[in-house]
C-alpha atoms as a PDB file:
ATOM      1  CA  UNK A   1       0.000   0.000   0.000  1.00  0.00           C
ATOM      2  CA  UNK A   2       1.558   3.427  -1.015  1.00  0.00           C
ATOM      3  CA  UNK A   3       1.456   5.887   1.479  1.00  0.00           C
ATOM      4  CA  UNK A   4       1.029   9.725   0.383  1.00  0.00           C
ATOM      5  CA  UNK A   5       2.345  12.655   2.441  1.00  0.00           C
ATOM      6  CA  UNK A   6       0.446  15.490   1.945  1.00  0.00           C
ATOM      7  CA  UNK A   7       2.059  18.513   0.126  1.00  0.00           C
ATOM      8  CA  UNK A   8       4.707  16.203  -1.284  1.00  0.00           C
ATOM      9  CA  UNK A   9       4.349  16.292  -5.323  1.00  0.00           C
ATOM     10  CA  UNK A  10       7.015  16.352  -7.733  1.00  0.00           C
ATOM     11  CA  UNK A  11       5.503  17.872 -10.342  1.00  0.00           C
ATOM     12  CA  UNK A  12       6.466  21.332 -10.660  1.00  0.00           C
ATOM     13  CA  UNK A  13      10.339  20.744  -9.523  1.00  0.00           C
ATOM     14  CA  UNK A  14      12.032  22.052 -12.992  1.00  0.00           C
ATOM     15  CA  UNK A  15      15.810  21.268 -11.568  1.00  0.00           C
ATOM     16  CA  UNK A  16      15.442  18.401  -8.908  1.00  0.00           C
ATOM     17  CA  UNK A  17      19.313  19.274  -7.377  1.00  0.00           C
ATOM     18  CA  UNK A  18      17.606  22.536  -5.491  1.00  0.00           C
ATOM     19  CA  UNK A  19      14.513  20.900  -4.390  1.00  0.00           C
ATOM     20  CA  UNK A  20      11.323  22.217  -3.726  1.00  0.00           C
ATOM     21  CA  UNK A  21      11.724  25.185  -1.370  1.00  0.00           C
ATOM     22  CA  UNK A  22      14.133  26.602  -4.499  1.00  0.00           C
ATOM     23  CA  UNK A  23      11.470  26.136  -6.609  1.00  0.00           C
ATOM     24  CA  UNK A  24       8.408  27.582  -4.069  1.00  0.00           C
ATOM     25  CA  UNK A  25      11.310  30.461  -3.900  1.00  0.00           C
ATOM     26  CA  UNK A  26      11.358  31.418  -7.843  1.00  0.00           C
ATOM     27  CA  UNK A  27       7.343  30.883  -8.030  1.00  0.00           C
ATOM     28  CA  UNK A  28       7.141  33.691  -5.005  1.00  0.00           C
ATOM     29  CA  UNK A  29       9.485  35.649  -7.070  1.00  0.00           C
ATOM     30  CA  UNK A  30       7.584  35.698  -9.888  1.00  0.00           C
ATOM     31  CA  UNK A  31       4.567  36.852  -7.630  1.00  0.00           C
ATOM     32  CA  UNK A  32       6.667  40.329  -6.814  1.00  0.00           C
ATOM     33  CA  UNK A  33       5.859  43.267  -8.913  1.00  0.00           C
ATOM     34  CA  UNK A  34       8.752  45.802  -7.395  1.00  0.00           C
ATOM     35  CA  UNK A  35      11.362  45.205  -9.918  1.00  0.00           C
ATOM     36  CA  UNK A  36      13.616  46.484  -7.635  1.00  0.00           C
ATOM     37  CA  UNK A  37      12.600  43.535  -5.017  1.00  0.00           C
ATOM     38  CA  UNK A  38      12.531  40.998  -7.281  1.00  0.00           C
ATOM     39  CA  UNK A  39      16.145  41.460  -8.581  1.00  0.00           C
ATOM     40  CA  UNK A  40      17.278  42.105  -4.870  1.00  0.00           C
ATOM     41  CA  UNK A  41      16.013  38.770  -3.678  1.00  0.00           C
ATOM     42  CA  UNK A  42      16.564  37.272  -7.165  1.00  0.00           C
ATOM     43  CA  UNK A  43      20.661  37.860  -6.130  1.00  0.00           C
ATOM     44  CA  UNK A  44      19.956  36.361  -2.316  1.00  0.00           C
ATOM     45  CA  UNK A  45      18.392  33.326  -4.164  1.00  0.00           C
ATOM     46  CA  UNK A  46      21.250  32.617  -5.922  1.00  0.00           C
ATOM     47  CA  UNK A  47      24.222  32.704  -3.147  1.00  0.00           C
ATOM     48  CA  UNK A  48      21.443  29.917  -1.556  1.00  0.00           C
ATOM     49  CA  UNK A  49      21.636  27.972  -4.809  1.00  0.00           C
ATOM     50  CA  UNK A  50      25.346  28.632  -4.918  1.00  0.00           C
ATOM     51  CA  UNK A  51      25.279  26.672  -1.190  1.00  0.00           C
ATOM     52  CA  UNK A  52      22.778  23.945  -1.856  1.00  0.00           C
ATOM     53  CA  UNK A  53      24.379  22.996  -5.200  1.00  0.00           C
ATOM     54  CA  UNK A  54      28.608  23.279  -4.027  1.00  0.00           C
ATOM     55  CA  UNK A  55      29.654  21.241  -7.022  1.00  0.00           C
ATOM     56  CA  UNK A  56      28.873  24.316  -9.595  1.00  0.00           C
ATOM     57  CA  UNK A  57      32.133  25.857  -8.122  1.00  0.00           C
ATOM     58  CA  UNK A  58      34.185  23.552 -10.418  1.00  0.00           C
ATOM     59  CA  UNK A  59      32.252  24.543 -13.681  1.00  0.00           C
ATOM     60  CA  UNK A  60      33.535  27.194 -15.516  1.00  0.00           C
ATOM     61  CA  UNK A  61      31.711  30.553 -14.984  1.00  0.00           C
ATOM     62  CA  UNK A  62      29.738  29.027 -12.372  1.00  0.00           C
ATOM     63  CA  UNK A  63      27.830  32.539 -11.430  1.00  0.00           C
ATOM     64  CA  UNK A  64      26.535  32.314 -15.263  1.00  0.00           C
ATOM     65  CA  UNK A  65      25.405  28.992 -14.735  1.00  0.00           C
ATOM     66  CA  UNK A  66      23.362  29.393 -11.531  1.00  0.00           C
ATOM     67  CA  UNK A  67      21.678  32.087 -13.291  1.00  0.00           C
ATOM     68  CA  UNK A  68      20.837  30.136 -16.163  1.00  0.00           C
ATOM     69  CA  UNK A  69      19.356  27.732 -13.798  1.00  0.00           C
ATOM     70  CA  UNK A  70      17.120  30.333 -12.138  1.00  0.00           C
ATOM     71  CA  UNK A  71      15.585  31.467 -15.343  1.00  0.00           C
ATOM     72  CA  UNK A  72      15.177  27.734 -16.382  1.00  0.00           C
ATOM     73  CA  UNK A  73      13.183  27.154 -13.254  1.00  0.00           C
ATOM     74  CA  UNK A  74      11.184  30.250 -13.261  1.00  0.00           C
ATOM     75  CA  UNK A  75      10.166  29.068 -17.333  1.00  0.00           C
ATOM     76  CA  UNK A  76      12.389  32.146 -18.586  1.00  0.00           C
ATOM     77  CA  UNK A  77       9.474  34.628 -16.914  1.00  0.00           C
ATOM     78  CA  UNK A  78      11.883  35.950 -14.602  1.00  0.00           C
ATOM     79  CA  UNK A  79      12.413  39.763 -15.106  1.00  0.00           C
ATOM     80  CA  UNK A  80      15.523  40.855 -12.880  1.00  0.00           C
ATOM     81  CA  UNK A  81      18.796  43.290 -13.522  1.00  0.00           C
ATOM     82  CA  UNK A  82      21.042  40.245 -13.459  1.00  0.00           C
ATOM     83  CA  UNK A  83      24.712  40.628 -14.643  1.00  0.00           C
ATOM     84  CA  UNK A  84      23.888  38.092 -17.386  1.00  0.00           C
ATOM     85  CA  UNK A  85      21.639  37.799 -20.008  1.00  0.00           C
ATOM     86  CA  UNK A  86      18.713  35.958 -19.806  1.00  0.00           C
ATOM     87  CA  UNK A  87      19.032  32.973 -22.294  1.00  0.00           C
ATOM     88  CA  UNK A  88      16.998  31.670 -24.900  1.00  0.00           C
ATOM     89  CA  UNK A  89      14.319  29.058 -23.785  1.00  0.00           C
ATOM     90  CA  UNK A  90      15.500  27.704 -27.268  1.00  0.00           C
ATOM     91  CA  UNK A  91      18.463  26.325 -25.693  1.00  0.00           C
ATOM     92  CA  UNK A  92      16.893  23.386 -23.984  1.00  0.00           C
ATOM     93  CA  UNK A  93      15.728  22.304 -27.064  1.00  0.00           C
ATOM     94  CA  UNK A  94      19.141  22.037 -28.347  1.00  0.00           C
ATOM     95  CA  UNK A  95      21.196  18.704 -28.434  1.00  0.00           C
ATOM     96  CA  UNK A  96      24.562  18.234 -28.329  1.00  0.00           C
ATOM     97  CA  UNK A  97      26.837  18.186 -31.445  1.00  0.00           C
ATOM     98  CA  UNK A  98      27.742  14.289 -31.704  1.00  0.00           C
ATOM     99  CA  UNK A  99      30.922  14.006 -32.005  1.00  0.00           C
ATOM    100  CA  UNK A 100      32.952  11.346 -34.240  1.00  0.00           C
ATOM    101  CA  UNK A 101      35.718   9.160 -32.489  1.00  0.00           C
ATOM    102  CA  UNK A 102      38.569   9.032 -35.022  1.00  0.00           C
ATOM    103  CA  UNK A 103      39.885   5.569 -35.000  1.00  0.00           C
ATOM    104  CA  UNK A 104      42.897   6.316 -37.725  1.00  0.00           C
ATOM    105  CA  UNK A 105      41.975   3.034 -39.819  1.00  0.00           C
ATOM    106  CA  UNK A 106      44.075   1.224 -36.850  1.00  0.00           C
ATOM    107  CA  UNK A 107      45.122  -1.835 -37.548  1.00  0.00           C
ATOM    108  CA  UNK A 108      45.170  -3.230 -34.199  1.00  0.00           C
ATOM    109  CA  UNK A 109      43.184  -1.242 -31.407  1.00  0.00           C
ATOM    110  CA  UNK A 110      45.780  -2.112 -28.180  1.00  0.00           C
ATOM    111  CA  UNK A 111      48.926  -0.946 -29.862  1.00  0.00           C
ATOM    112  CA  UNK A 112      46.908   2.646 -30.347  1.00  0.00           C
ATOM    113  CA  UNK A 113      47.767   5.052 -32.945  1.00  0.00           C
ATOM    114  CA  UNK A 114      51.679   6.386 -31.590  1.00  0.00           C
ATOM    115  CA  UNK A 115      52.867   2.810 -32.100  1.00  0.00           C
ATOM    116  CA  UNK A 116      52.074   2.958 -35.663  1.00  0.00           C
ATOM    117  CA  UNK A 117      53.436   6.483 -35.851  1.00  0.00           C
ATOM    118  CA  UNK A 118      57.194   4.963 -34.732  1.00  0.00           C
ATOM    119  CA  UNK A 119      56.935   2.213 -37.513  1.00  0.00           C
ATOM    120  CA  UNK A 120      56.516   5.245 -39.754  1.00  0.00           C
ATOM    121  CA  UNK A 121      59.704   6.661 -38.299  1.00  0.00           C
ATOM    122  CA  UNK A 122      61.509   3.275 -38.285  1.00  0.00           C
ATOM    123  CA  UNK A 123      60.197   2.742 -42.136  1.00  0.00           C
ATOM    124  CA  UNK A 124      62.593   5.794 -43.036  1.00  0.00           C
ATOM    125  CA  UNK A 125      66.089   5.003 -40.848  1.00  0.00           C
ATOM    126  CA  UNK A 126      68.959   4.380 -43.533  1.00  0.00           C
ATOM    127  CA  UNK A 127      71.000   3.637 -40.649  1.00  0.00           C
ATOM    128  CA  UNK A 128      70.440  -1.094 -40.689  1.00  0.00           C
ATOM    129  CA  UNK A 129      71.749  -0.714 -36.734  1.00  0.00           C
ATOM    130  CA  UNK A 130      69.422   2.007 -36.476  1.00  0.00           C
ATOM    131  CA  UNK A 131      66.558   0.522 -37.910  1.00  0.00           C
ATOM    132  CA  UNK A 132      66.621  -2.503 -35.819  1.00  0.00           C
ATOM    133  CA  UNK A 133      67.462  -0.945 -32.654  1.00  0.00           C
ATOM    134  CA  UNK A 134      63.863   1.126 -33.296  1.00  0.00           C
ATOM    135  CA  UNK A 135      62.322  -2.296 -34.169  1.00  0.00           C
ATOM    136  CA  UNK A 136      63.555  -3.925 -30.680  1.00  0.00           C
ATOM    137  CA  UNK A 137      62.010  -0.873 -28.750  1.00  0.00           C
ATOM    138  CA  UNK A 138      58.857  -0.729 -31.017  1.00  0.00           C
ATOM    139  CA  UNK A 139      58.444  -4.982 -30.550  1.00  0.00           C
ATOM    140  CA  UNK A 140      59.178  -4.134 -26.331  1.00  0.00           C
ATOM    141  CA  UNK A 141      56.473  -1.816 -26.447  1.00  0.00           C
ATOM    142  CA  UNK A 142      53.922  -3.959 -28.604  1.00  0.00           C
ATOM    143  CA  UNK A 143      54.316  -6.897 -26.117  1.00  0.00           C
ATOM    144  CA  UNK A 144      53.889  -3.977 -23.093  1.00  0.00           C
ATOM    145  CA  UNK A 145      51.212  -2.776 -24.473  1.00  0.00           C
ATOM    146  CA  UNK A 146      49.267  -6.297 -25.418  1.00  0.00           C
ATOM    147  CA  UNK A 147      49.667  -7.444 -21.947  1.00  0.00           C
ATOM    148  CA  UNK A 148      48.276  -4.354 -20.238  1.00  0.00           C
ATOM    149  CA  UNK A 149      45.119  -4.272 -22.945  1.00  0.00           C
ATOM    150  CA  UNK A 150      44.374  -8.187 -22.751  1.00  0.00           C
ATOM    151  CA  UNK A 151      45.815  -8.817 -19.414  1.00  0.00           C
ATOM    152  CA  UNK A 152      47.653 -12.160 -20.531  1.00  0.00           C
ATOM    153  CA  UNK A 153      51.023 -12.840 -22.184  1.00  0.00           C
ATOM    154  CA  UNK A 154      51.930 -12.920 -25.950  1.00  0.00           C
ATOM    155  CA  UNK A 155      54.409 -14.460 -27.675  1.00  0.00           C
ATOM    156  CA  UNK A 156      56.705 -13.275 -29.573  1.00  0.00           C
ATOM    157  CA  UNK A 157      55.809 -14.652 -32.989  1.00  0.00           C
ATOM    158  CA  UNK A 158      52.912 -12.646 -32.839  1.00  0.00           C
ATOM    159  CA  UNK A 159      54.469  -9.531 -31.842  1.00  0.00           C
ATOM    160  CA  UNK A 160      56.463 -10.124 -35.074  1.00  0.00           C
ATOM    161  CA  UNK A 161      53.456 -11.097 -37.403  1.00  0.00           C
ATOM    162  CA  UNK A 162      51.959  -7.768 -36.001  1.00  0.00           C
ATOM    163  CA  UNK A 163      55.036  -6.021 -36.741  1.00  0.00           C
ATOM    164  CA  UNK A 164      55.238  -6.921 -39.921  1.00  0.00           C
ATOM    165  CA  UNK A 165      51.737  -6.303 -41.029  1.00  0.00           C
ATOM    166  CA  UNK A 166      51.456  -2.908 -39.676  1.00  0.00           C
ATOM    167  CA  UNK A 167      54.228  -1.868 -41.564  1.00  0.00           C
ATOM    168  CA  UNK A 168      53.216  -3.794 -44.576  1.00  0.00           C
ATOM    169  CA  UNK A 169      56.389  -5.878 -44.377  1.00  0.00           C
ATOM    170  CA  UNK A 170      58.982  -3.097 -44.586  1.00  0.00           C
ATOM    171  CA  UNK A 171      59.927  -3.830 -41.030  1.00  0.00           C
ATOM    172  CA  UNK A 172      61.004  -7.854 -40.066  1.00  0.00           C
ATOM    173  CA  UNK A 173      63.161  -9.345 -37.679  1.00  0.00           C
ATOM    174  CA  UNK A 174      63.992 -13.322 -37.266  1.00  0.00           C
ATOM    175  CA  UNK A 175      61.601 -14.383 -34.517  1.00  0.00           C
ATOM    176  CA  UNK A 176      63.675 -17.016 -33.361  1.00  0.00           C
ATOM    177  CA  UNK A 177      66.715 -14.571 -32.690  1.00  0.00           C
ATOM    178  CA  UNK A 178      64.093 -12.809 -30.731  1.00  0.00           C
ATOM    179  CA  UNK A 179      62.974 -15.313 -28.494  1.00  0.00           C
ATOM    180  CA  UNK A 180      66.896 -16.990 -28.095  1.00  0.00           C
ATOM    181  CA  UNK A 181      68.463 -13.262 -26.872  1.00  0.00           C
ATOM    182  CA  UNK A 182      64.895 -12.297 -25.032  1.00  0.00           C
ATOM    183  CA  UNK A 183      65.330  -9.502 -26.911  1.00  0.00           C
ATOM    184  CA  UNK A 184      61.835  -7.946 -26.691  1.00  0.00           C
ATOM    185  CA  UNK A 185      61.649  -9.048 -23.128  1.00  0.00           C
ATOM    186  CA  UNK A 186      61.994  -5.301 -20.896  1.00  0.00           C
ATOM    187  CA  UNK A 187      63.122  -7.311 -17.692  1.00  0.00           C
ATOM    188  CA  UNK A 188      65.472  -9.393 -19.408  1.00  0.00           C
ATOM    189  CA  UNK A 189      67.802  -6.065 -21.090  1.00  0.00           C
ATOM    190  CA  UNK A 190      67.097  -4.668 -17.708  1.00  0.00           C
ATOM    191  CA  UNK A 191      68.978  -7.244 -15.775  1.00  0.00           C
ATOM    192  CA  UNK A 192      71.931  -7.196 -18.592  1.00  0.00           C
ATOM    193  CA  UNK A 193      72.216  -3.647 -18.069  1.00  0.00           C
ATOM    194  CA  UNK A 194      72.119  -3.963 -14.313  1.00  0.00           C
ATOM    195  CA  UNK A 195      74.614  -7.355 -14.709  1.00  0.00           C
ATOM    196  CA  UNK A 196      76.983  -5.277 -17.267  1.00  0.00           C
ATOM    197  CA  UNK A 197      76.932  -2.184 -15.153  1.00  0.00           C
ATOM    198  CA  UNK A 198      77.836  -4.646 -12.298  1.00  0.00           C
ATOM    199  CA  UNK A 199      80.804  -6.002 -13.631  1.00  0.00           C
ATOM    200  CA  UNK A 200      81.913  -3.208 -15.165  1.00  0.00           C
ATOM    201  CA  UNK A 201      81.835  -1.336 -11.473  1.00  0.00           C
ATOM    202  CA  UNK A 202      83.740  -4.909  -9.881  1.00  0.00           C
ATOM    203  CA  UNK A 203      86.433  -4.279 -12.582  1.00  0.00           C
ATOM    204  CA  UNK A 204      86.799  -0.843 -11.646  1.00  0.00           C
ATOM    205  CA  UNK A 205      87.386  -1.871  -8.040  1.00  0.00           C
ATOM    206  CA  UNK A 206      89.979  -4.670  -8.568  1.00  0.00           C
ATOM    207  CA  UNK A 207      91.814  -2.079 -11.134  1.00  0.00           C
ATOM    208  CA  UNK A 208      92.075   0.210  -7.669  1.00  0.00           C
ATOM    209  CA  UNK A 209      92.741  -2.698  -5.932  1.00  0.00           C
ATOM    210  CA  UNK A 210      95.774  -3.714  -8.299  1.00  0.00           C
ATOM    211  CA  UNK A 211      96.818  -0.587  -8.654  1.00  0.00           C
ATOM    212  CA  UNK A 212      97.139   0.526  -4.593  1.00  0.00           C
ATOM    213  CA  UNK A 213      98.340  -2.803  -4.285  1.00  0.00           C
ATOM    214  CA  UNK A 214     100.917  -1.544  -6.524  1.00  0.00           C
ATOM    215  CA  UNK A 215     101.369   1.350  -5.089  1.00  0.00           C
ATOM    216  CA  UNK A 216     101.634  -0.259  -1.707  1.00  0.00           C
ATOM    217  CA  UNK A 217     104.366  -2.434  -2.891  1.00  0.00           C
ATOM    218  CA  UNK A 218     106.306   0.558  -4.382  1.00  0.00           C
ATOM    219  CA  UNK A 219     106.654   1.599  -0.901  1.00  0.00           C
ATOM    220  CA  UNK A 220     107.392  -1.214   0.453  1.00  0.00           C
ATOM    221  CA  UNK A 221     110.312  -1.399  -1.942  1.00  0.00           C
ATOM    222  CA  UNK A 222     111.909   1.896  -1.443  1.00  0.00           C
ATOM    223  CA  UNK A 223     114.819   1.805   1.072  1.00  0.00           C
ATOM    224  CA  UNK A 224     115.552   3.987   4.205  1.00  0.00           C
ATOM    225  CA  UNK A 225     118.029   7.097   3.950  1.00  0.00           C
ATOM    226  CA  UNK A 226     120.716   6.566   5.520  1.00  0.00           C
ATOM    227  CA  UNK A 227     121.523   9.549   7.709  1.00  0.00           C
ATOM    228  CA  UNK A 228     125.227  11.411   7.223  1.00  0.00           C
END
């Protein structure tokens, strides 16, 4: 059994987000034939809006916006000096202009459109060592990018039959060299960095080592004045 409380009715509530008592507020403004009145409590009504509705402070030209509102919910009727124009009740008639997502004829969605730009840019190296160091980073990325989209692992022969489709076969690399050398595997060169940087900094100590040792020994070797 529905239960109805008296004086509740939602018809009549233009903009539900102020409630009623807004809305009771504009009808008794319309009511008020001192023009001077009604623009006076026209302005009070709309630092309450500004405080009932707190999330209009984000919008751009939010003072514009409550206005708009007011005249909206008094049916454009309201005659006020308001520091903005009263709009046309045309606009609520108006839809928004649709607007077309450009896919770029992508070839494959989760690689997205800067991926196919670098194949461009790999496309026109000269430079062989070049070019394939831009197809190792490009086929890194690919595989990045797969897993992230599709949440599960690819392998590598596909990152290469990609690879060589989006660039309509200007761009190739042998797959199994790939998958021997890890070479389009991110934490794999990232550990032979680390390892090479490693060893290289090891070297550099035992060099010092050596070459205090040497030093040491120098020293060692050198005999004592003897006093005259």
């Amino acid at each position: 059994m529905m239960i109805e409380i008296p004086g509740y009715n939602q018809k009549g509530i233009v903009l539900k987000e102020y409630g009623r008592n807004i809305q009771k507020i504009v009808d008794y403004l319309l009511t008020i034939e001192d023009r001077d009145k009604r623009s006076r409590f026209a302005k009070t009504l709309i630092e309450l809006m500004k405080q009932i509705n707190p999330a209009m402070k984000d919008a751009q030209d939010y003072y514009g916006k409550l206005w708009d509102h007011l005249y909206i919910m008094s049916d454009f009727k309201l005659d006020v000096d308001s520091p903005y124009p009263k709009p046309e009740k045309s606009i609520l008639d108006k839809k928004p202009m649709r607007v077309d997502y450009n896919m770029h004829n992508l070839h494959f969605k989760h690689y997205g459109r800067n991926i196919e730009l670098l194949i461009q840019k790999a496309i026109d190296l000269q430079d062989p060592q070049e070019k394939e160091a831009a197809i190792l980073y490009i086929g890194r990325l690919m595989k990045r990018f797969y897993s992230t989209w599709n949440k599960e692992n690819i392998e590598d022969e596909v990152i290469v039959e990609h690879l060589i489709n989006m660039s309509n076969g200007k761009l190739y690399i042998d797959v199994e060299r790939v998958k021997a050398e890890g070479l389009f595997d991110s934490a794999k060169e990232y550990t032979r960095s680390s390892s090479y940087n490693s060893l290289n900094a090891n070297g550099g100590n035992n060099n010092r080592r050596t070459i205090n040792k040497g030093n040491n020994n120098s020293r060692e070797n050198k005999q004592p004045r003897k006093r005259l």
